[in-house]
Structure formats: structure tokens, C-alpha cells
Protein backbone atom coordinates (compact mmCIF):
# COMPACT_ATOMS: atom_id res chain seq x y z
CA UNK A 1 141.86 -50.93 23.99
CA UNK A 2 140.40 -52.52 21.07
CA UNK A 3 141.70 -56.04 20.13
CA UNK A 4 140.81 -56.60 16.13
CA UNK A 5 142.00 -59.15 14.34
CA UNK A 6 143.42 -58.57 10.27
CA UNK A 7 140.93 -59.48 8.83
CA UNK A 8 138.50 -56.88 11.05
CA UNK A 9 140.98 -53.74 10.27
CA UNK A 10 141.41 -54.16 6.60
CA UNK A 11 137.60 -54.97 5.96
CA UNK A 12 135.71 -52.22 4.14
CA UNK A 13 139.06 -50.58 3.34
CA UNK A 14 138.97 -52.10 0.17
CA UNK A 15 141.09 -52.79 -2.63
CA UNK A 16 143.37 -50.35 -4.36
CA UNK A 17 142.34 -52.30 -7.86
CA UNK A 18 145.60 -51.38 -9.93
CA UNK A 19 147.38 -54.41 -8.34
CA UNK A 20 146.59 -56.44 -11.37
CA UNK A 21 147.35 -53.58 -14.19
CA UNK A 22 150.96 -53.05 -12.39
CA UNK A 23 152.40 -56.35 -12.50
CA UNK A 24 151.46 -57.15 -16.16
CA UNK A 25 152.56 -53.83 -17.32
CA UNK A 26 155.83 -54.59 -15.67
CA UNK A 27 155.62 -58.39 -17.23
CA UNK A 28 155.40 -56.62 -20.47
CA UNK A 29 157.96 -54.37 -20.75
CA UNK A 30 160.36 -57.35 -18.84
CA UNK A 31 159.37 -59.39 -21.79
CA UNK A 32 159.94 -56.34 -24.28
CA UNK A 33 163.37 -55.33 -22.73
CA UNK A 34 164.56 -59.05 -22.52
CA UNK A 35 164.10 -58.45 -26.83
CA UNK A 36 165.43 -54.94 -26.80
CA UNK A 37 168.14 -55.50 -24.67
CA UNK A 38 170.08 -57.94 -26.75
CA UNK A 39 169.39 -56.08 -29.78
CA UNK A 40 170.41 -52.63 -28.38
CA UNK A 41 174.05 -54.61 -27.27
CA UNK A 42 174.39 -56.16 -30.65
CA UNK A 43 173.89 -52.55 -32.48
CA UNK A 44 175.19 -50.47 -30.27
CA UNK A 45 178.64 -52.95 -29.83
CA UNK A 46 178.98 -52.47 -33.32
CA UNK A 47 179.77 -48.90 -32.98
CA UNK A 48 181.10 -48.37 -29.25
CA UNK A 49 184.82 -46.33 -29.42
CA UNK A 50 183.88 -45.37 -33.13
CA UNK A 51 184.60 -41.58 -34.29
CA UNK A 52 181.76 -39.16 -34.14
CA UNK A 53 181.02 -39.01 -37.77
CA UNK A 54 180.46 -42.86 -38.25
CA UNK A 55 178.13 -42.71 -35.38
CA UNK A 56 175.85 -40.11 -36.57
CA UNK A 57 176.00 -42.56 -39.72
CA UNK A 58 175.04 -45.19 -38.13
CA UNK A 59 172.40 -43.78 -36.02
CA UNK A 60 171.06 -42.13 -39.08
CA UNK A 61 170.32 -46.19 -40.23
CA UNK A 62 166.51 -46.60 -39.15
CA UNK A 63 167.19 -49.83 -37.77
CA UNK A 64 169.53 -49.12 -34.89
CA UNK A 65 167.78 -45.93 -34.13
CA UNK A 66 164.70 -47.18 -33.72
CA UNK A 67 166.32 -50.01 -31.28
CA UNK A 68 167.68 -47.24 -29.33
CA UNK A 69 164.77 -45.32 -28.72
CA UNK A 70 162.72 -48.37 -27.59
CA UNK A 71 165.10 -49.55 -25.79
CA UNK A 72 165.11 -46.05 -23.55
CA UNK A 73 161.52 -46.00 -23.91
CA UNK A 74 160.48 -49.14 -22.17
CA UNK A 75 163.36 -49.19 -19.61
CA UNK A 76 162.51 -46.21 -18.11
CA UNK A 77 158.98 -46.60 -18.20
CA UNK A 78 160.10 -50.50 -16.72
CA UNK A 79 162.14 -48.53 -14.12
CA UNK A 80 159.08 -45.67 -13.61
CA UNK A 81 156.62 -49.36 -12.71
CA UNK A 82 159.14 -50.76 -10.76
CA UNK A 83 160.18 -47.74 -8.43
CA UNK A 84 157.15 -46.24 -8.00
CA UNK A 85 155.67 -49.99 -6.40
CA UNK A 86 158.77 -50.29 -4.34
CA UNK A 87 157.55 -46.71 -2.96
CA UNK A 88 154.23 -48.05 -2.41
CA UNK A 89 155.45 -51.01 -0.48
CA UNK A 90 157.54 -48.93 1.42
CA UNK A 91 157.53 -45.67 2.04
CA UNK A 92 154.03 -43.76 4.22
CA UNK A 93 152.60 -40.49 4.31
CA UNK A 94 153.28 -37.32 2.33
CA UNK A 95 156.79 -38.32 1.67
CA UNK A 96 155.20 -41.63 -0.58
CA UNK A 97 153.05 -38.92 -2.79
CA UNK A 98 156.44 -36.65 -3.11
CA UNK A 99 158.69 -39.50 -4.14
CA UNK A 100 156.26 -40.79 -7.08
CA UNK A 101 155.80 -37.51 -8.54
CA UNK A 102 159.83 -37.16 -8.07
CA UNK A 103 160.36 -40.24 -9.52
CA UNK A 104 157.85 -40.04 -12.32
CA UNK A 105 159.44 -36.56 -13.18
CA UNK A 106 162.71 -37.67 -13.32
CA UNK A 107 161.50 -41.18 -15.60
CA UNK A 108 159.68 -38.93 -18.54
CA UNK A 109 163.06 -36.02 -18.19
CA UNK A 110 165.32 -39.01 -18.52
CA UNK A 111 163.56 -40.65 -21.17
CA UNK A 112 162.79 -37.42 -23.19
CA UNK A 113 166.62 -36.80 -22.72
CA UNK A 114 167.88 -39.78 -24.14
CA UNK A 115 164.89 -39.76 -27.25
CA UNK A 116 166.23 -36.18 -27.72
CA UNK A 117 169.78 -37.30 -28.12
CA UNK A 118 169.15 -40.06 -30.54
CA UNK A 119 166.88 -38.00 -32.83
CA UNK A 120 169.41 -35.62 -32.92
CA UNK A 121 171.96 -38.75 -34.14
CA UNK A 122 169.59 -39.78 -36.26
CA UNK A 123 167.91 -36.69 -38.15
């Protein structure tokens, strides 16, 4: 039986070296929603229980469009960040590299989804 300290079992191992690029781009696009979040409540309030045909009006403004879209943008690339450390942290084996590329999938389909919808409001 082999007694090693921490320090002896992590050493050479090294470092996975995207520690650093994770957490700012998640400070970035915390700081970016905290913007786009406000601004997508304040445009989008404006509008909420409106009839179809002042919506696609309103959405056809450049303004709130282009809040909309950045606001789905950056959350779900936040949310892709986020989720796919909290698999890191958590989750071993095969079943980590299946539920990043799951997650990542459904991120970009979700995101494309809701850029889809409001270029089809807007154009």
C-alpha cells in the first residue's frame, strides 16, 4: 500500500490551463448580462400582452431587437460557461465528456432558436 501525500499524487499531473480563461469569460458576460438584462425588461415590458401586429412593429425597431438578440446571445453562452464547469467539478468519466457535448448542443440549438425567432420579428 502506498501512502502519498497531495501534493505527491497531483505532481506532474499538471495544470488543465483554461482555469483562468473560464472565470473571466464568465465575469464578462455576468457584467454584460447585468447591462442586457435591465434593458431587455425595460423593452420587452413595454410590449408584453400586446397584439401580434404591434409586436412585429416593435421588434422591427433596431433598438429592441438588437437588445433581444444579445440578450439570448450572452445568456446562453453565460449558461453554456457556467454548466459545462459545474460538470467539470462534478461529474467523472465518459458520462463528463457526454454531458458537455449535450449541454453545448443544446446552448448553440437554444440560442440559434431564439436568434431565429427574433429575426423573423424583426425582418
Amino acid at each position: 500500500m502506498a501512502y502519498l501525500t497531495d501534493r505527491k499524487r497531483a505532481e506532474g499531473m499538471g495544470s488543465a490551463k483554461t482555469g483562468t480563461e473560464h472565470h473571466w469569460q464568465m465575469m464578462v458576460s455576468s457584467v454584460g448580462l447585468a447591462i442586457l438584462v435591465p434593458l431587455f425588461i425595460f423593452t420587452f415590458g413595454r410590449i408584453l400582452g400586446a397584439p401580434h401586429a404591434e409586436v412585429v412593429a416593435y421588434f422591427a425597431r433596431p433598438f429592441p431587437a438588437i437588445v433581444a438578440a444579445l440578450t439570448i446571445a450572452v445568456g446562453f453562452m453565460h449558461f453554456k460557461n457556467g454548466v459545462q464547469v459545474l460538470i467539470e467539478d462534478y461529474v467523472q468519466g465518459t458520462l463528463r465528456k457526454v454531458l458537455i457535448i449535450l449541454t453545448i448542443c443544446l446552448s448553440y440549438a437554444a440560442a440559434g432558436t431564439g436568434l431565429f425567432a427574433i429575426a423573423r420579428l424583426a425582418l
